[in-house]
Structures are given as C-alpha cells and as structure tokens.
Protein backbone atom coordinates (compact mmCIF):
# COMPACT_ATOMS: atom_id res chain seq x y z
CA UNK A 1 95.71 154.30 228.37
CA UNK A 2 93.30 152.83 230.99
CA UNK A 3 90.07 152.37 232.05
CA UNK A 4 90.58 155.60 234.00
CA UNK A 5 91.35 157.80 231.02
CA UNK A 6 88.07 156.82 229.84
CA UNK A 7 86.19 157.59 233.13
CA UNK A 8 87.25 161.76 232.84
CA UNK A 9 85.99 161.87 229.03
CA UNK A 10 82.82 159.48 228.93
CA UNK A 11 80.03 161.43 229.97
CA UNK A 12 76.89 159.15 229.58
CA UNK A 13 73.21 158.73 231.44
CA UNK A 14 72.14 155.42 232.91
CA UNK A 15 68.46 154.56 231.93
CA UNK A 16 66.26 152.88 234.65
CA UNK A 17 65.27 149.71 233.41
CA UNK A 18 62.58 146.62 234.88
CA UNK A 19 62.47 143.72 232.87
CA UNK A 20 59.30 141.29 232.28
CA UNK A 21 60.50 137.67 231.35
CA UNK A 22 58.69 134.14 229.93
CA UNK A 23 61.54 132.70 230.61
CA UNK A 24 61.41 129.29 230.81
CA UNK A 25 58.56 129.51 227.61
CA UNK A 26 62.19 128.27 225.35
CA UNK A 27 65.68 129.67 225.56
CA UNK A 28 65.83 132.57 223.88
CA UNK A 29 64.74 134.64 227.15
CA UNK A 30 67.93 133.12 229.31
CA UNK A 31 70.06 133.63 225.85
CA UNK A 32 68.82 137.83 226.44
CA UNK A 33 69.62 137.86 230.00
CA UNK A 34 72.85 136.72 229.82
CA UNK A 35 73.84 139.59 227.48
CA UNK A 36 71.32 141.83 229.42
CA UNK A 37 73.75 141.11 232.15
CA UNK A 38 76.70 142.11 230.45
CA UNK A 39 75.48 145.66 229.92
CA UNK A 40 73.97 145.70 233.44
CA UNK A 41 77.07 148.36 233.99
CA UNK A 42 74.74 150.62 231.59
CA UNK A 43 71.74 150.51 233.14
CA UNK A 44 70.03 150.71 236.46
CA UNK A 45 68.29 147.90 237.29
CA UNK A 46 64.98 148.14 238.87
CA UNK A 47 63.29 144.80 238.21
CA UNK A 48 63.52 141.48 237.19
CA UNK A 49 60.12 139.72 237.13
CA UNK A 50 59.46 136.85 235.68
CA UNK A 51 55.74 136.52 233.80
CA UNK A 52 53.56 134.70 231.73
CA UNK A 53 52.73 134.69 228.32
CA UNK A 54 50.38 132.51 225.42
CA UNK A 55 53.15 130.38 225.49
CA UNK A 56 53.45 129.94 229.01
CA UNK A 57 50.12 130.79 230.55
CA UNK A 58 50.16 129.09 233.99
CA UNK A 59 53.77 129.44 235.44
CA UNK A 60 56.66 131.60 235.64
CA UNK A 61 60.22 130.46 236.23
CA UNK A 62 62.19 133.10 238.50
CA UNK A 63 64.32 130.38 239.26
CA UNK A 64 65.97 130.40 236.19
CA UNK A 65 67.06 134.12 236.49
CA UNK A 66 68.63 132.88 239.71
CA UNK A 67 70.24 130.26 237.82
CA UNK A 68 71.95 133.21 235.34
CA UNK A 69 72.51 135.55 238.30
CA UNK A 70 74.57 132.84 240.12
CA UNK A 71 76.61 132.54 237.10
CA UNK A 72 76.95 136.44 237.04
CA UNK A 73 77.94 136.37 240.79
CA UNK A 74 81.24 134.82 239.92
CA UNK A 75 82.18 136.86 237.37
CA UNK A 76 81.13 140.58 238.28
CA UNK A 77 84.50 141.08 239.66
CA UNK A 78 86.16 140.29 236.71
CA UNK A 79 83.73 142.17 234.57
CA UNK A 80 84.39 145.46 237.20
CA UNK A 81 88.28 145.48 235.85
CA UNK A 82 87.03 146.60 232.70
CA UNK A 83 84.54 149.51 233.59
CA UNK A 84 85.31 153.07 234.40
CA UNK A 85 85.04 153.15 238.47
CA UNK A 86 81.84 155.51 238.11
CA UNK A 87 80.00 153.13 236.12
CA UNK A 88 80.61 149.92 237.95
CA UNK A 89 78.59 146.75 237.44
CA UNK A 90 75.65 146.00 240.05
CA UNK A 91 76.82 143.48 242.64
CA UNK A 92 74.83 139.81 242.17
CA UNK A 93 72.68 140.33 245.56
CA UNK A 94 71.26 143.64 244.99
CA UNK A 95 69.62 142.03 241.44
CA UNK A 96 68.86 138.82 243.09
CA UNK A 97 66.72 141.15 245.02
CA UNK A 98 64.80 142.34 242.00
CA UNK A 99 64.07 138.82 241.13
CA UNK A 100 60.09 138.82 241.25
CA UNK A 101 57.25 136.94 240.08
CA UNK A 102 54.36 138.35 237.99
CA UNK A 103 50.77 137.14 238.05
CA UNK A 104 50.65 132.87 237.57
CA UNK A 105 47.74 133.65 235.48
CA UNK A 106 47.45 134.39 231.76
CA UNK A 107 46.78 138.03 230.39
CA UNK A 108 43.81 139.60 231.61
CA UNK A 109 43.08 137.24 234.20
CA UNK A 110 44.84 138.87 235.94
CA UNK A 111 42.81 141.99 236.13
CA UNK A 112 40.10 140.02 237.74
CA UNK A 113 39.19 140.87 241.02
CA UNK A 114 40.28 137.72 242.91
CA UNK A 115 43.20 137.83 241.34
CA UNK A 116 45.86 139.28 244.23
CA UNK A 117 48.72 142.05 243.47
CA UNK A 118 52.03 140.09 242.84
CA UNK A 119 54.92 140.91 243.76
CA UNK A 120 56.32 141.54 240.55
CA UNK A 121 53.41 144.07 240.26
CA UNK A 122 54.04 145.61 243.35
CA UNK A 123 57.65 146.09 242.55
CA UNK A 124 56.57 148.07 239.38
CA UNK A 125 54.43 150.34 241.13
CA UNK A 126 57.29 150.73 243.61
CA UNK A 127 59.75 151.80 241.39
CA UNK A 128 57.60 154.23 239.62
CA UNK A 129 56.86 155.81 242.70
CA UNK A 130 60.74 155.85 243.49
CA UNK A 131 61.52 158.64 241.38
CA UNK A 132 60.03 161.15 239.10
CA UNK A 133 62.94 159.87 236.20
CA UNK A 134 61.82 157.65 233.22
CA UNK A 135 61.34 154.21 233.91
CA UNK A 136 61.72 151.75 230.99
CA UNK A 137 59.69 148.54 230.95
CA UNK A 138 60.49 145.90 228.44
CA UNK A 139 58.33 143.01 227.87
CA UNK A 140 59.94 139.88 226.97
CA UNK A 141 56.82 137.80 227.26
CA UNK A 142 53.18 138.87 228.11
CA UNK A 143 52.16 142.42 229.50
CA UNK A 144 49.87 141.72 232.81
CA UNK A 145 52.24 142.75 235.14
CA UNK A 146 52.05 146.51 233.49
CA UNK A 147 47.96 146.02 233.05
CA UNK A 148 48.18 144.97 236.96
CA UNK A 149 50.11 147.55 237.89
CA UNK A 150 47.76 150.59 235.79
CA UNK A 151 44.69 148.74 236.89
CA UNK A 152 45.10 149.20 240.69
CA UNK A 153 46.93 152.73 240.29
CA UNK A 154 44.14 153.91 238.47
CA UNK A 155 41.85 152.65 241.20
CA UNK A 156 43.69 153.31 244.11
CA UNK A 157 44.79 157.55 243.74
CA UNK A 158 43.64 160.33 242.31
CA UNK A 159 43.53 161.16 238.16
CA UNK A 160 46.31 163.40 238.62
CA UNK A 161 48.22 160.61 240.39
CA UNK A 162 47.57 158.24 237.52
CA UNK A 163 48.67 161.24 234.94
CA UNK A 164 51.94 162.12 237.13
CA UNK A 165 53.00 158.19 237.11
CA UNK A 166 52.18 157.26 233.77
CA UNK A 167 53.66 160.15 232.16
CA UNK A 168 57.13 158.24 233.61
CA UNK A 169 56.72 154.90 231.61
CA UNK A 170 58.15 154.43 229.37
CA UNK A 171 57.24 150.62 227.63
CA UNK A 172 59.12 148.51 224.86
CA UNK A 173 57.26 145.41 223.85
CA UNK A 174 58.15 142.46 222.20
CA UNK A 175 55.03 142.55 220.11
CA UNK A 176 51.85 141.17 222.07
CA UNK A 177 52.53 138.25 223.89
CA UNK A 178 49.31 137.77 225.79
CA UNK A 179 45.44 140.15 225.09
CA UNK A 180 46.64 142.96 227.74
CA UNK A 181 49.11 145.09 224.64
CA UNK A 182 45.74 145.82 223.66
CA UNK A 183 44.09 146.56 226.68
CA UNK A 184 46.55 149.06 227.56
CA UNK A 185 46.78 151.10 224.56
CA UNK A 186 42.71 151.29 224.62
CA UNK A 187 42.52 152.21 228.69
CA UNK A 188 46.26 154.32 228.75
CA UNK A 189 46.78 155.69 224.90
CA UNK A 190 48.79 158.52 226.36
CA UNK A 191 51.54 156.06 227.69
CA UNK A 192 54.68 155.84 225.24
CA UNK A 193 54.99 152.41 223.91
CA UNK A 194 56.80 150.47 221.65
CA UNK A 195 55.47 147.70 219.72
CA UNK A 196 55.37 145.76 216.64
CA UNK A 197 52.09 145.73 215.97
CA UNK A 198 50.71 142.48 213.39
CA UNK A 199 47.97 139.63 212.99
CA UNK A 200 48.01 137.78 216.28
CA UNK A 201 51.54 135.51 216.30
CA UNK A 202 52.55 136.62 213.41
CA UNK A 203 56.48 137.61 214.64
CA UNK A 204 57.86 137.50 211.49
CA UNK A 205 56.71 140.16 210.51
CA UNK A 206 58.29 142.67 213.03
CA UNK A 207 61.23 144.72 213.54
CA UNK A 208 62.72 142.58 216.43
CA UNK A 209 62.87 139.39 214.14
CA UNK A 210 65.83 141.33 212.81
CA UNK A 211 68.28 139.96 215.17
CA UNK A 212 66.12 136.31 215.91
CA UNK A 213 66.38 135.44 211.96
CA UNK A 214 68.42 137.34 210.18
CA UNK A 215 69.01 137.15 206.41
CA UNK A 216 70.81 138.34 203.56
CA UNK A 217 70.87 141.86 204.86
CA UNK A 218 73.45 140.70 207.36
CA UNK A 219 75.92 138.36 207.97
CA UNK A 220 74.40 135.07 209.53
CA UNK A 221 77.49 133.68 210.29
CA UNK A 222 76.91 136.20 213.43
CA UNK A 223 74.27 134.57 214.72
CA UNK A 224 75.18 130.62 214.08
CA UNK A 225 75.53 128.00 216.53
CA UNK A 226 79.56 128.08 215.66
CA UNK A 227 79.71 132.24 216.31
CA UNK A 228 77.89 131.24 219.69
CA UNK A 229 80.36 128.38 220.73
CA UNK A 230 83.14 130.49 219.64
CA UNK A 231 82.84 134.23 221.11
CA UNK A 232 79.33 133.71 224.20
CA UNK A 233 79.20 130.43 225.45
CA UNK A 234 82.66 130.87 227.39
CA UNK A 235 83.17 130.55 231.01
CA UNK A 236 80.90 130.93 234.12
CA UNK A 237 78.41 133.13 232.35
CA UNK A 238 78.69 132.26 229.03
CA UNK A 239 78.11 128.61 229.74
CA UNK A 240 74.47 129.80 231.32
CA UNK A 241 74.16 130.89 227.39
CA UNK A 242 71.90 127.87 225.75
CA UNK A 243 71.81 126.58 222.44
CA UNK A 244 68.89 128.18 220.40
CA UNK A 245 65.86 126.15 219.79
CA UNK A 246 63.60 128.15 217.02
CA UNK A 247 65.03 131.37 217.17
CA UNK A 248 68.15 133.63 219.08
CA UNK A 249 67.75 136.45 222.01
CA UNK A 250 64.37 137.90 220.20
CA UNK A 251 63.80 140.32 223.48
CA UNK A 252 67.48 141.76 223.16
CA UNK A 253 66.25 144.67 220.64
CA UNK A 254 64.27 145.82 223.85
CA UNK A 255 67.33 146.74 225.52
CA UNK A 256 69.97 147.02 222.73
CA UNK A 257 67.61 150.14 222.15
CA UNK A 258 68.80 151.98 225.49
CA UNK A 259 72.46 151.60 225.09
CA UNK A 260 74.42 154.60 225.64
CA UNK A 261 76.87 154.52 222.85
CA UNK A 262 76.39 157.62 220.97
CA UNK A 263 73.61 156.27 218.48
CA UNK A 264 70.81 156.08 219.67
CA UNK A 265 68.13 158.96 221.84
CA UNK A 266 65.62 156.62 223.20
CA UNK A 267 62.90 159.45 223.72
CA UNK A 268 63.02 159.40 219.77
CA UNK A 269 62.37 156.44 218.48
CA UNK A 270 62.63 157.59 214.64
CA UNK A 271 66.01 158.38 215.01
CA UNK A 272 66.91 154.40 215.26
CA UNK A 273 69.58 152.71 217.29
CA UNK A 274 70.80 148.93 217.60
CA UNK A 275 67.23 148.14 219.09
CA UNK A 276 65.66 149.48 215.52
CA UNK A 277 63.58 151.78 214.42
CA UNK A 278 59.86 152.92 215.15
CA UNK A 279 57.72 155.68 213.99
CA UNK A 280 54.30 157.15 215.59
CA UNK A 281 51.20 155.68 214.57
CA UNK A 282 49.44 158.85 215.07
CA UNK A 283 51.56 161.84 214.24
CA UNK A 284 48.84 164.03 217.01
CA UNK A 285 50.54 161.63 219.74
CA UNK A 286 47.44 161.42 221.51
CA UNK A 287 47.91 157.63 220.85
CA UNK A 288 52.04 157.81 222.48
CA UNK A 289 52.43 154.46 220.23
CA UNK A 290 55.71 153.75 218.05
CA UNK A 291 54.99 150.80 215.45
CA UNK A 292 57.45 149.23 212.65
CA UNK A 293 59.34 151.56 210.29
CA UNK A 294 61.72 150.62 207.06
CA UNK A 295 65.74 151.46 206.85
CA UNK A 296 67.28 150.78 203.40
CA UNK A 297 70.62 149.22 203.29
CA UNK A 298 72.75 147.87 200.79
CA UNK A 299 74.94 144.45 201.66
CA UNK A 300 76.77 143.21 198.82
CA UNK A 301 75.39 145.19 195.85
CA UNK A 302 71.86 144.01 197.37
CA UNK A 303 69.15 146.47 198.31
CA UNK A 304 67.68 146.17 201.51
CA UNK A 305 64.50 148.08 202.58
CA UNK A 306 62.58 146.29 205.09
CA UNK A 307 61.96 146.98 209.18
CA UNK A 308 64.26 144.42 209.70
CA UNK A 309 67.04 146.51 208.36
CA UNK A 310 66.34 148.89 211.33
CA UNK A 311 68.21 146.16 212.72
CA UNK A 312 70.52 144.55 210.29
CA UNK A 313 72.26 148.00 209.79
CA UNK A 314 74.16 147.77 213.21
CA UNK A 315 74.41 143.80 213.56
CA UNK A 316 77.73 143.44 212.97
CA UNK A 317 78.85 146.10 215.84
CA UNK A 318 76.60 144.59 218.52
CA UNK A 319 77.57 141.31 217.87
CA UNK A 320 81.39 142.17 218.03
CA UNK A 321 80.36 144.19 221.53
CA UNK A 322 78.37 141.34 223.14
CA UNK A 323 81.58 138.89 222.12
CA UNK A 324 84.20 141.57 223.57
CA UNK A 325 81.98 142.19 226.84
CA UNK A 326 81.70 138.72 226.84
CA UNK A 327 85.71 138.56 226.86
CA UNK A 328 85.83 140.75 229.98
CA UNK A 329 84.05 138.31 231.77
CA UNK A 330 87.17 136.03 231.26
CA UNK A 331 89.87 137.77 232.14
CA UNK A 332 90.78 140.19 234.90
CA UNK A 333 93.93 142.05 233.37
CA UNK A 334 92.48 145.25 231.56
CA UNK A 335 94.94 144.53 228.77
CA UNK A 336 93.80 141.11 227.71
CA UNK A 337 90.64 142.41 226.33
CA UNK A 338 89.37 145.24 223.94
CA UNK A 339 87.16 148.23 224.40
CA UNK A 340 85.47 150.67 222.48
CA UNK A 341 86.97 154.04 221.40
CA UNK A 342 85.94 157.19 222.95
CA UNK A 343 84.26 159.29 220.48
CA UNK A 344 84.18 163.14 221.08
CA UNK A 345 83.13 165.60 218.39
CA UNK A 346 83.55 169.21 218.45
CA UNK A 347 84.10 168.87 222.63
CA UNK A 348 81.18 167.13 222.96
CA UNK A 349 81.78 164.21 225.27
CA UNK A 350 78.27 163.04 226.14
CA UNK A 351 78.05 159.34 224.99
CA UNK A 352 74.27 159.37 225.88
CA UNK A 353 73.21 162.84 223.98
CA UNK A 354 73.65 163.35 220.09
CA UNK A 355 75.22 166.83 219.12
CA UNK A 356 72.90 169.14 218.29
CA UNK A 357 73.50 171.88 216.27
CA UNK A 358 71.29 174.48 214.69
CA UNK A 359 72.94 175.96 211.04
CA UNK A 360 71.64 178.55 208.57
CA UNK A 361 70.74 176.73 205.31
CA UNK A 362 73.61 177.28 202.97
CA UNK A 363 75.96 177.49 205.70
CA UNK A 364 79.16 175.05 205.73
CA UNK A 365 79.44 172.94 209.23
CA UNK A 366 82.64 171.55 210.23
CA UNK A 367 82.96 168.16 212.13
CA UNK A 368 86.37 167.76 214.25
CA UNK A 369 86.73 164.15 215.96
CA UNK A 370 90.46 164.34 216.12
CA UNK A 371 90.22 164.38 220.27
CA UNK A 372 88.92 161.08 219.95
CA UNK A 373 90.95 158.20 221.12
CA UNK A 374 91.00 154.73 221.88
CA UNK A 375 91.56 153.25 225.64
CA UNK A 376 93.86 149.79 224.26
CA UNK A 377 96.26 152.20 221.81
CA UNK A 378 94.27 150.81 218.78
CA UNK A 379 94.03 152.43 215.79
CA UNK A 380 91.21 153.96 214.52
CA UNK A 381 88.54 154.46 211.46
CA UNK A 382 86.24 157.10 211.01
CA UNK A 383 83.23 156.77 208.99
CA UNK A 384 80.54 159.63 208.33
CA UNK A 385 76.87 158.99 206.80
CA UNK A 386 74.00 160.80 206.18
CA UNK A 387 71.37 159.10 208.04
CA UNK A 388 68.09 160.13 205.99
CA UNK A 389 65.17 157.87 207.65
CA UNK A 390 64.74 160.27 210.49
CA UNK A 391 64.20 163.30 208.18
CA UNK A 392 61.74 160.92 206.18
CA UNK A 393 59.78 160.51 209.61
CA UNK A 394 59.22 163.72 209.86
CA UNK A 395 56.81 163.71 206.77
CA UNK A 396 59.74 164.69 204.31
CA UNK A 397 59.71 162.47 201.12
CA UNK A 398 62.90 160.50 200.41
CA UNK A 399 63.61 162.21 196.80
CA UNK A 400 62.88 165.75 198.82
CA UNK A 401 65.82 165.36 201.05
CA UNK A 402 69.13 166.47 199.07
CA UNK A 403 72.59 164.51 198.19
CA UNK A 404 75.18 166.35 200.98
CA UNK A 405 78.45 165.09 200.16
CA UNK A 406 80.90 164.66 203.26
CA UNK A 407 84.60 165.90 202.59
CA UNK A 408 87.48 164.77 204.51
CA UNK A 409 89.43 167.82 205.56
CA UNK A 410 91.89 165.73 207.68
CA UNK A 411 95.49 164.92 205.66
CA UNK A 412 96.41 162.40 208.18
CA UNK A 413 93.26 160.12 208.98
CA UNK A 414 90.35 159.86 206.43
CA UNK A 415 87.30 161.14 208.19
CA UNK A 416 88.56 162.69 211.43
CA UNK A 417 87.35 165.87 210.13
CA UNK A 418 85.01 166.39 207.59
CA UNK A 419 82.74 169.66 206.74
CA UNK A 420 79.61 169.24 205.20
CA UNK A 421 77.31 172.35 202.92
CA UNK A 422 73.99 172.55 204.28
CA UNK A 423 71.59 172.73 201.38
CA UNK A 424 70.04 176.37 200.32
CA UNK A 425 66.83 177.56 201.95
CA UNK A 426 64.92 176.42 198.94
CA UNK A 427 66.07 172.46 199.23
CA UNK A 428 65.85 172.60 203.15
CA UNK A 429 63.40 175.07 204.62
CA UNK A 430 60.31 175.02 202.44
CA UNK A 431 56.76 174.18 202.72
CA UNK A 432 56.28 171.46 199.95
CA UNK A 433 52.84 172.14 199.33
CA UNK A 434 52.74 175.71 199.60
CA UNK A 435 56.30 176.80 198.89
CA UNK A 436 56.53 178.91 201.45
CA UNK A 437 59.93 179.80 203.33
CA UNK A 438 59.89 178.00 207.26
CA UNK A 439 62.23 179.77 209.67
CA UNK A 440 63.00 176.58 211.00
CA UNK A 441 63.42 173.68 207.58
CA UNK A 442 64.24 169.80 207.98
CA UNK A 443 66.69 168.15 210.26
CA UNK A 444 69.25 166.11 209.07
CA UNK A 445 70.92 163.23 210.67
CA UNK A 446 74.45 162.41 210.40
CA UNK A 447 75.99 159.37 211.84
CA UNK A 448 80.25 158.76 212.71
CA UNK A 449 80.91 155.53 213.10
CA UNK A 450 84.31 154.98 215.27
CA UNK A 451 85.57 151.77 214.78
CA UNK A 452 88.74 150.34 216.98
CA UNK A 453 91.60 147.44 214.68
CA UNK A 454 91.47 144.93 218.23
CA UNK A 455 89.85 141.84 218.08
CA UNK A 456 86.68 142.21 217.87
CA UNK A 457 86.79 145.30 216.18
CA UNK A 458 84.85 147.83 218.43
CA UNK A 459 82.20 150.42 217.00
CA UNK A 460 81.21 153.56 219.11
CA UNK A 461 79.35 156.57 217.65
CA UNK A 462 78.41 160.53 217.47
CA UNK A 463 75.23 161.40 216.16
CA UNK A 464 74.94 165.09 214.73
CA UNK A 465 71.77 166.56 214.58
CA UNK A 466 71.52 169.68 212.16
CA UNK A 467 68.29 171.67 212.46
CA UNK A 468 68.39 173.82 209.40
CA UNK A 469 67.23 177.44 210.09
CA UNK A 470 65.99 179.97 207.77
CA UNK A 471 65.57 183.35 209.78
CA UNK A 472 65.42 185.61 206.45
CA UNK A 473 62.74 183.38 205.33
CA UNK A 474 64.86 182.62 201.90
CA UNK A 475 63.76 180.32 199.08
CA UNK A 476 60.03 180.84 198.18
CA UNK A 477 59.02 178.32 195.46
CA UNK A 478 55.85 177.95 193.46
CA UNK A 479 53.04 176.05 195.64
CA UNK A 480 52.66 172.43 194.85
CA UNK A 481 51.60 170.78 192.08
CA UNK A 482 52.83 173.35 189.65
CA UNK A 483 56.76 172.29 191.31
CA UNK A 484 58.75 170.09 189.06
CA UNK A 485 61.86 169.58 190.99
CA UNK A 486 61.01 166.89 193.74
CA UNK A 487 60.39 164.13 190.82
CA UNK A 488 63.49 162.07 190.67
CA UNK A 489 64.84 162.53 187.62
C-alpha cells in the first residue's frame, strides 16, 4: 500500500498552533523544535516567537529557530514523500515568516506603558483575529507575549471584542516561567489554560517532568544520550538536535498533547493523551484552568500512580514515532521507512475525533477494527483497555466504577473485535448519594491501541467513548451512607 491509500481513509483536523520559545535559556527548547518540526505536517503553524523567561530575562534568540528551520529547509522534501498529499508539510519560508520576537523585557515589564507592542505580540493578536477557529498557544518559556497581547486587546475594543477573542485561546503552559501565569488567570479566568501549577521553580513536581526525567515508570533507556545518538541526532535535522544539559525536550508535552492520532480530544483535557493529563481546578469552570492529575500504571509488577504517569503511560509510542518521523527525514523512498497503521473502528475513520457512542446500561457493545490496516504490509496487534481516569474526573470514585471484561470475538487476530457488557443501571447510572436512577449514568473510556511489527514499532489509536443511558430510570438503591457495596471488599 502507499501513502495514498492512507490519504482516502485518514480523516483528521489540523489544530492551529503559535509557539512561545526561551530558546537559547539551555537546549532543551531547540531539542522540542526539532521534533515540533517533524509533526509540523499536523499542525498549522501560526507563530514562532521567541520570548523571555526568569531564566532568560533580557534577550530572546530567534536566531536560533532560524538555525533549526535552515536545517528543516533541506529536508522538507524528503519528509513530503512520506505524508498523504492533503496533509503536506509547511514549506521552510512560510515558517521562517512566523519567526518573531516577543518583548526583550522580563514578565510584566512588559505591560508597562513604555514598553512598545512586539512583533511577536502583534502576530498573536493577528492570528486570533484571522479566524474564529481555536488557536493554541504553548508556552515554552515565560507568558508576556499572551499578557501583551490581552493587555492592549482589552484596551483597545469593546468587552464583547475581548469576550469574542478570548473565548478562541486556547493556552498550554509549561508551568510559570516568568509572574504573568498569574496575572492572567487573575485579569482573564474565563480563558482555558493549562498549567502545572506548584511553589515557584519547583518543576519537579509537574506533569511535564514526565518526559524531561523519567523514572521507573518507563523505560529510560528512551530518553538516554545513546537512544538520542542512535534514532534523532541523524542527518540535516537531526544534527540541529543538541545534547541535553539538565533535562530533555520539557516543552514537547505542550504539543505532544494536540496530536491527531486517535488518543487524545484536546478540548478535554481529562481524557489524557501523550501530552498528559489535567483536570479542572474549579469544577463551575468559571476559573477555565486545567492543573496536574494522577494515572496509575503498572511497569514491571511496580505500581505507578503519580501525574507523571499521565505521561509515562504512552512514552514508549512517542518515542518510537519521533525516531520513525525522524527516519523520514532520511530517506526519500516511501518504502525505506515505517508508518503508523490506520485505525478504523466500526467505520469510523476520523483520526482526530474519538467514537462516541451512547448504550443502554446492560446492553452488550460490539467493537469491529478488522478494516484497519497498515500502509508498509506490517502486521498488526490490537490491544483494548478500559481507560478509568476520565470517569474518575468526573467525580466518580475509583472502587465505584465496575470491572468490564473485554472478549475477543475475532478467531483469527486477538483483539480485532471484541464486545464488551455495559454494567446494569444500578453500577452505572446512579446517584451515589441519593441512589437515585440518572437517565444519563457515567462514561466510560476505552482505549485500542494499534501497534505495527516495523522497526520502530508504530502505535496509532481509537478511543471509544460510551455514555451509559438509563431512559427507564432502572436501578434505584438506598441513599448513601446506609449503601454497602462501593467499599472495596
């Protein structure tokens, strides 16, 4: 098969995207843009601006994203063999174009008066204007150029202006890397945001320092110097790659989070993808902030249960995809490098939209996979989980959501297709507290993992959402505390 086969069966939704960079601070921001560049195909590109941060309060480097970009200019071709025509990579001038500079100031300096509009600022405001679509900001360093941008909108047009643009941003943060993350959730609660939020510095502590240090949840051997030398830092691009100094790529969460590959739904934070997991802070969402979540995982007998895991969970498939995209960037011929399967489940071909399906509790759902099919000839495996951690952010406890056991109906390939029993009214659509039947009960969360037998071994997914429904209103149970049955026994 060829890359064309896959352009008439991937159906998938490119997320606007404007990146804010310290690069230059150390090397993990060049590390993220070289892989940032390698998904470019994904996404459409609205800005590159390079910022400030407390690390680098005084400067920014732009010229280092040319530095990348000129590296990227001799290998876009070759990266173009290996993408469907309808989702081509960018060419190299059109994002040298985006290359801006923020503020040369730290944090809220730059809200002072005397303190002129950059360029980087006015590109924001620019491409918010552009279109009435979502626009995703991610912060790899400081947050001024946003504060800039909201400070003179706000000024400058009318409160339903301000309400109409804001209600379009949408803002992943690498924690607070300068005092306007806090500015900005005071003045703009209403905007969604993403953010670790901890004592001042303290990035250990937050979901993204999944991927910059990981630990026994996950194989480290994926992120050592030797993995690096081995799979990224090949050719043209890959040679822009630098060694790590203190840490690896600690932005790439930011934009791992928007990849279309079945996973993730990045208007849902809760539901997790390879950029983690984040729940509301304030379950009203007048404050539109998403903060640090757990996952539990299990890696060699070992239990896992920390926001890093949000992370860990996946690392082993992104790492394998950066290394294969990475590969494309080598070679011209289609055949001399992998790429992921094409996952469709009951029809459903969107690879940027989960499945959603809405079931009667007690009802049996069937899953069918079988059309899907990988673009090399590789073989595949198909692997099914229940995905409880966005049930449990909807307020439903852990021990309160029940066992579902998957059953492979397929008698050729394990897992192809697989029907699962939704749990009766009285384990799915019930108040807790009251006991009282809901017409509409939990959703559940189930997860196929697709994975390809090239080298590296390729992972694409289908996430099925089940809303469980309960129109007879079925299942009334004694009001809480006098119920037993949620204590684990």
């Amino acid at each position: 098969m060829t890359g064309r086969t896959i352009s008439r069966d991937v159906i998938k939704t490119k997320p606007r995207v404007f990146v804010t960079s310290d690069i230059g601070n150390e090397p993990d921001d060049s590390e993220s843009l070289v892989r940032y560049l390698l998904y470019s195909n994904e996404f459409r590109t609205e800005g590159l601006v390079a910022c400030t941060s407390t690390h680098q309060r005084t400067s920014t480097r732009p010229d280092l994203m040319h530095v990348t970009l000129r590296a990227y200019a001799q290998v876009v071709k070759t990266l173009n063999a290996h993408t469907p025509p309808e989702y081509p990579y960018p060419d190299a001038k059109s994002l040298f174009n985006l290359v801006k500079t923020g503020p040369p100031v730290y944090g809220r300096e730059a809200l002072k008066q005397d303190t002129p509009l950059a360029e980087g600022t006015k590109l924001l405001i620019n491409a918010l204007d552009a279109s009435d679509e979502p626009l995703w900001v991610l912060c790899w360093g400081g947050s001024n150029v946003i504060a800039q941008a909201l400070q003179h909108v706000k000024q400058s047009r009318s409160k339903d202006k301000v309400d109409e643009l804001t209600s379009k941003l949408r803002i992943y943060m690498i924690s607070d890397q300068d005092d306007t993350g806090p500015w900005i959730r005071l003045h703009f609660p209403h905007i969604f945001l993403i953010c670790s939020v901890h004592g001042w510095g303290q990035y250990r502590t937050s979901t993204w320092w999944g991927i910059t240090c990981p630990e026994n949840g996950v194989d480290k051997s994926l992120f050592s110097l030797d993995w690096l030398k081995e799979n990224i830092q090949l050719g043209p691009l890959g040679r822009t790659y630098p060694d790590p100094a203190w840490q690896i790529e600690g932005d790439t969460p930011s934009f791992l989070y928007l990849i279309p590959n079945g996973l993730g739904s990045p208007e849902n934070p809760s539901w997790g993808s390879w950029g983690g997991r984040y729940d509301p802070v304030d379950p009203t969402f007048q404050v539109n902030h998403y903060a640090d979540t757990v996952d539990t995982i299990y890696r060699k007998g070992q239990k896992h249960c920390s926001n890093f895991a949000t992370v860990w969970r996946w690392a082993e498939a992104f790492q394998n995809d950066f290394a294969a995209r990475m590969q494309w960037s080598l070679h011209s011929d289609f055949a001399q490098a992998n790429h992921a399967p094409v996952v469709i489940v009951n029809g459903h071909r969107d690879i940027s939209a989960s499945l959603y399906l809405e079931v009667e509790a007690g009802q049996l759902v069937s899953l069918d996979a079988s059309e899907s099919y990988d673009p090399d000839g590789d073989n595949l495996r198909y692997n099914w989980f229940h995905y409880k951690e966005p049930t449990m952010a909807e307020g439903v406890w852990d021990v309160l959501i029940p066992v579902m056991d998957i059953v492979n109906v397929d008698s050729v390939i394990n897992g192809r297709r697989v029907e699962i029993m939704m749990p009766p009214a009285e384990k799915s659509a019930v108040d807790f507290k009251t006991g009282k039947p809901q017409k509409k009960g939990h959703t559940y969360h189930f997860i196929l993992e697709v994975t390809d037998d090239g080298t590296p071994a390729l992972t694409v997914y289908k996430r099925v959402v089940i809303q469980i429904l309960n129109k007879e209103l079925r299942g009334a149970q004694p009001p809480w505390p006098l119920r037993a049955d949620w204590e684990p026994k």
